[in-house]
C-alpha atoms as a PDB file:
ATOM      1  CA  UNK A   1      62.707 -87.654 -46.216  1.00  0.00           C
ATOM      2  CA  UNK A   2      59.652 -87.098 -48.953  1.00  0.00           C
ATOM      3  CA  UNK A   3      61.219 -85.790 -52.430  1.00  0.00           C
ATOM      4  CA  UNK A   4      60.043 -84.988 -55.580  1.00  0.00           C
ATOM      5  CA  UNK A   5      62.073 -84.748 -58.288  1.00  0.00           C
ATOM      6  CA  UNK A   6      61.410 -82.704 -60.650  1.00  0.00           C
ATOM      7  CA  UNK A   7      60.634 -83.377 -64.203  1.00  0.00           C
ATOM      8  CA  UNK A   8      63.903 -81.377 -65.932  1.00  0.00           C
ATOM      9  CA  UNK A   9      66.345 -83.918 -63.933  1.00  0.00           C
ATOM     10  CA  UNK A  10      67.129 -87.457 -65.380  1.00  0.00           C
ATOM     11  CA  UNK A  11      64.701 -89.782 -63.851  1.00  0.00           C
ATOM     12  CA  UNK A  12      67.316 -92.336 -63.387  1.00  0.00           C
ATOM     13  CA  UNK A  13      68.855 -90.021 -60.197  1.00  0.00           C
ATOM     14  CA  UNK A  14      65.721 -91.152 -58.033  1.00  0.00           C
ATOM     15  CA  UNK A  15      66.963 -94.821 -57.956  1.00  0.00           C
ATOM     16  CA  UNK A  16      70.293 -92.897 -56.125  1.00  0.00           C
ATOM     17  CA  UNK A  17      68.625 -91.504 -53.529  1.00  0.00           C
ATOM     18  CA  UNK A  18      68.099 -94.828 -51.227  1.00  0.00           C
ATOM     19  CA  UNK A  19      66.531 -94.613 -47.799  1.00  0.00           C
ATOM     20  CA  UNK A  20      64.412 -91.617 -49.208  1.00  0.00           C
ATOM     21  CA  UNK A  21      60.888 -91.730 -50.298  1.00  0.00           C
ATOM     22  CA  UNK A  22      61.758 -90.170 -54.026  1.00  0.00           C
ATOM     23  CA  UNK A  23      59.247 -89.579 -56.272  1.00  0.00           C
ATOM     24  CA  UNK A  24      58.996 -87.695 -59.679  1.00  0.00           C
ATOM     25  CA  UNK A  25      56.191 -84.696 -60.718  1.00  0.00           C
ATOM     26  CA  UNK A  26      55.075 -87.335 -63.792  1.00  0.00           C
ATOM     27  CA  UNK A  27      54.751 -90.389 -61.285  1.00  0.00           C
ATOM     28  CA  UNK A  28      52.825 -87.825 -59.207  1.00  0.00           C
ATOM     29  CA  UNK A  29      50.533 -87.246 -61.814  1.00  0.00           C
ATOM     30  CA  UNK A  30      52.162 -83.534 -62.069  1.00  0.00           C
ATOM     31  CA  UNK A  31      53.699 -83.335 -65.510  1.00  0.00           C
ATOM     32  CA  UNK A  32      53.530 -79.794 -67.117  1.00  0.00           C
ATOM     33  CA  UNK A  33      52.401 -78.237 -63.943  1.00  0.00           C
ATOM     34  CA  UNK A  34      53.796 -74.908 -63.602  1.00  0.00           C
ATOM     35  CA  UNK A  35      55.952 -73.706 -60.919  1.00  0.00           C
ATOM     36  CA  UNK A  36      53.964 -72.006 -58.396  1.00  0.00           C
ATOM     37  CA  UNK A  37      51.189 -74.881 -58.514  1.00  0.00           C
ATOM     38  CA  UNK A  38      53.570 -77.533 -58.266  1.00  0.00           C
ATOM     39  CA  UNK A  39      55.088 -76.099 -55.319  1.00  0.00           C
ATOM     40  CA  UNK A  40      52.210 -75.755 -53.988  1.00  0.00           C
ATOM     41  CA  UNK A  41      50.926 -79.764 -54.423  1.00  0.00           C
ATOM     42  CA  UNK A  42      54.290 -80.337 -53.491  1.00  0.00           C
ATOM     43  CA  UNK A  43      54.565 -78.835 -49.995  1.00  0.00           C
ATOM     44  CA  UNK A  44      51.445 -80.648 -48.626  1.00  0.00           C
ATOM     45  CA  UNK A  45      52.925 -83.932 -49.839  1.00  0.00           C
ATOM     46  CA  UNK A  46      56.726 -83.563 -49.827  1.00  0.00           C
ATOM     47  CA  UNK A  47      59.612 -82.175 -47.986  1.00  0.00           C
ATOM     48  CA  UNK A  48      62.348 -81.360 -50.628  1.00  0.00           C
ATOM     49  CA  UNK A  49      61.968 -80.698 -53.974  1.00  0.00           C
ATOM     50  CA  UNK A  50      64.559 -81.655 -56.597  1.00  0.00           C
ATOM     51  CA  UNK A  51      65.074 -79.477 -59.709  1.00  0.00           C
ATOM     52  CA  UNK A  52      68.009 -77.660 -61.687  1.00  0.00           C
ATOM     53  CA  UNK A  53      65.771 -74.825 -62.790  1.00  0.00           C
ATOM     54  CA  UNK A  54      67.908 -72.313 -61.660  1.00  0.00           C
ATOM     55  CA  UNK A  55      65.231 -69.663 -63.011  1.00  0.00           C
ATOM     56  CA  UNK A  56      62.752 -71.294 -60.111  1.00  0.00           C
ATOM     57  CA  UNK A  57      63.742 -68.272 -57.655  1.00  0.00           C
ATOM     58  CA  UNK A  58      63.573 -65.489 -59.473  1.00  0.00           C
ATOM     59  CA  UNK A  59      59.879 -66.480 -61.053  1.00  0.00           C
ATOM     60  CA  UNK A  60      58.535 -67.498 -58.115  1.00  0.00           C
ATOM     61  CA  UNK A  61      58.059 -66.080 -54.105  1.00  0.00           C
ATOM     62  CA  UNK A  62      59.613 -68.742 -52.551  1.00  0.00           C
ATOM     63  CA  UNK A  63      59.413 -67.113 -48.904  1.00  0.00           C
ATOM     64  CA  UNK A  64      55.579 -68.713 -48.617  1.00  0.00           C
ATOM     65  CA  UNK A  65      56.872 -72.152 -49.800  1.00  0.00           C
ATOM     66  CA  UNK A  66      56.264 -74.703 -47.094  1.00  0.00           C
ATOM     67  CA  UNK A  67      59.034 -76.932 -49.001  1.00  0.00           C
ATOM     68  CA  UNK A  68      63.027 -77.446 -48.618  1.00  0.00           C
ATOM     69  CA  UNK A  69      64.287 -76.685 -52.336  1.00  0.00           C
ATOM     70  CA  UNK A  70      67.314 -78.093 -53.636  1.00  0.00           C
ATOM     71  CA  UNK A  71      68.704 -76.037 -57.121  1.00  0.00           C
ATOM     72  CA  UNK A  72      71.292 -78.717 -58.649  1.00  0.00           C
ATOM     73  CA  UNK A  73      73.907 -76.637 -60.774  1.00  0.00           C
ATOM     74  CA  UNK A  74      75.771 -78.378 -63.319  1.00  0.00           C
ATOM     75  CA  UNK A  75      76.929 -77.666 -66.749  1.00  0.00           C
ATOM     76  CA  UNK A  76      74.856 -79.709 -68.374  1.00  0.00           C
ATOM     77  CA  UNK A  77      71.492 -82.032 -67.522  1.00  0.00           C
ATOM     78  CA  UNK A  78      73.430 -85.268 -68.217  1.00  0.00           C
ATOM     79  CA  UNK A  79      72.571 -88.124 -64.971  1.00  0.00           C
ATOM     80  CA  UNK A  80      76.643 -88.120 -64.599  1.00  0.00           C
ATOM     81  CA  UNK A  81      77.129 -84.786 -63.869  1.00  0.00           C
ATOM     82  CA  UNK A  82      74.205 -84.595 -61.774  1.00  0.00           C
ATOM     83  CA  UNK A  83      75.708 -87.915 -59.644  1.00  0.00           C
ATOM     84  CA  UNK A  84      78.500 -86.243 -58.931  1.00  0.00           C
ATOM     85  CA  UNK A  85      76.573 -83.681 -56.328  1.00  0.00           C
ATOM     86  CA  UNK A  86      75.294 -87.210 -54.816  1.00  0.00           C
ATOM     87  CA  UNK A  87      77.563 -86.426 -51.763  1.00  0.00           C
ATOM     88  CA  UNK A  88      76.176 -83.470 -51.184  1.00  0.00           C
ATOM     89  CA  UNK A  89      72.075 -84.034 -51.625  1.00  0.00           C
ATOM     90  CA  UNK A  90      73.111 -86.816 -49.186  1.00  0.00           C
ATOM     91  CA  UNK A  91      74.216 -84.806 -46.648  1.00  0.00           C
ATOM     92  CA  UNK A  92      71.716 -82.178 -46.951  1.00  0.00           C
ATOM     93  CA  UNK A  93      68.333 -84.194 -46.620  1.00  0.00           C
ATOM     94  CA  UNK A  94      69.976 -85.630 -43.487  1.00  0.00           C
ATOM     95  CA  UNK A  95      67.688 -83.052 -41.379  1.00  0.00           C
ATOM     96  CA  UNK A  96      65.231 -80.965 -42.658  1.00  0.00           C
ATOM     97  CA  UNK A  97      65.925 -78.455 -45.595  1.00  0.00           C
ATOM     98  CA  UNK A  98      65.172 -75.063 -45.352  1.00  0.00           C
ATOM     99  CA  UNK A  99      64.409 -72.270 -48.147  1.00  0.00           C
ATOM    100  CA  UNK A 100      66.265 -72.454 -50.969  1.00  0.00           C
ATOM    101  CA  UNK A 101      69.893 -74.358 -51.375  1.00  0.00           C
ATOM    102  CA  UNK A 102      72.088 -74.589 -54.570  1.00  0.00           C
ATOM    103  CA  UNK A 103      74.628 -77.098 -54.665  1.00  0.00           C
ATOM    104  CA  UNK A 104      76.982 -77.348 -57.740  1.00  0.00           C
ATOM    105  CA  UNK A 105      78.904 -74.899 -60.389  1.00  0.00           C
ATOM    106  CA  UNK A 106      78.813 -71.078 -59.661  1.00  0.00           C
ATOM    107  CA  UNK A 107      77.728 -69.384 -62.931  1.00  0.00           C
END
């Protein structure tokens, strides 16, 4: 599976997705990018994209995206909390993601 990880997640979580081709928006070259344009480089290069902007779906008409998305919810940005959901990402990009999936905390 092709996934970008976006820039508001530690960078270290790419190095835990093994046996995916992870990449990050600044290796990409897509630093500061906002939403809908980086969604839109990303779907002609990616499957999933990473992020914990939980914000992403209510700026942005997702319906059009040609990419899985993947909302990580955690209380806080630390890499441990965000390791924890490492089960579940797993699972998930075993087969193709569709629309828009949250995995974590409720808020």
């Amino acid at each position: 599976m092709r996934v970008l990880l976006d820039e508001c997640l530690p960078r270290k979580l790419k190095s835990e997705l093994t046996g995916h081709d992870v990449r990050t928006t600044p290796e990409m070259g897509w630093a500061g990018k906002k939403n809908g344009e980086l969604l839109r480089l990303a779907g002609v290069e990616f499957d999933v994209f990473l992020t914990a902007d939980q914000n992403l779906t209510y700026q942005q008409n997702l319906q059009t995206s040609k990419i899985g998305i993947l909302v990580l919810v955690t209380s806080d940005n630390r890499l441990e909390s965000h390791l924890s959901l490492l089960p579940q990402i797993r699972k998930l990009l075993e087969a193709p993601v569709k629309g828009v999936v949250r995995i974590g905390d409720k808020k």
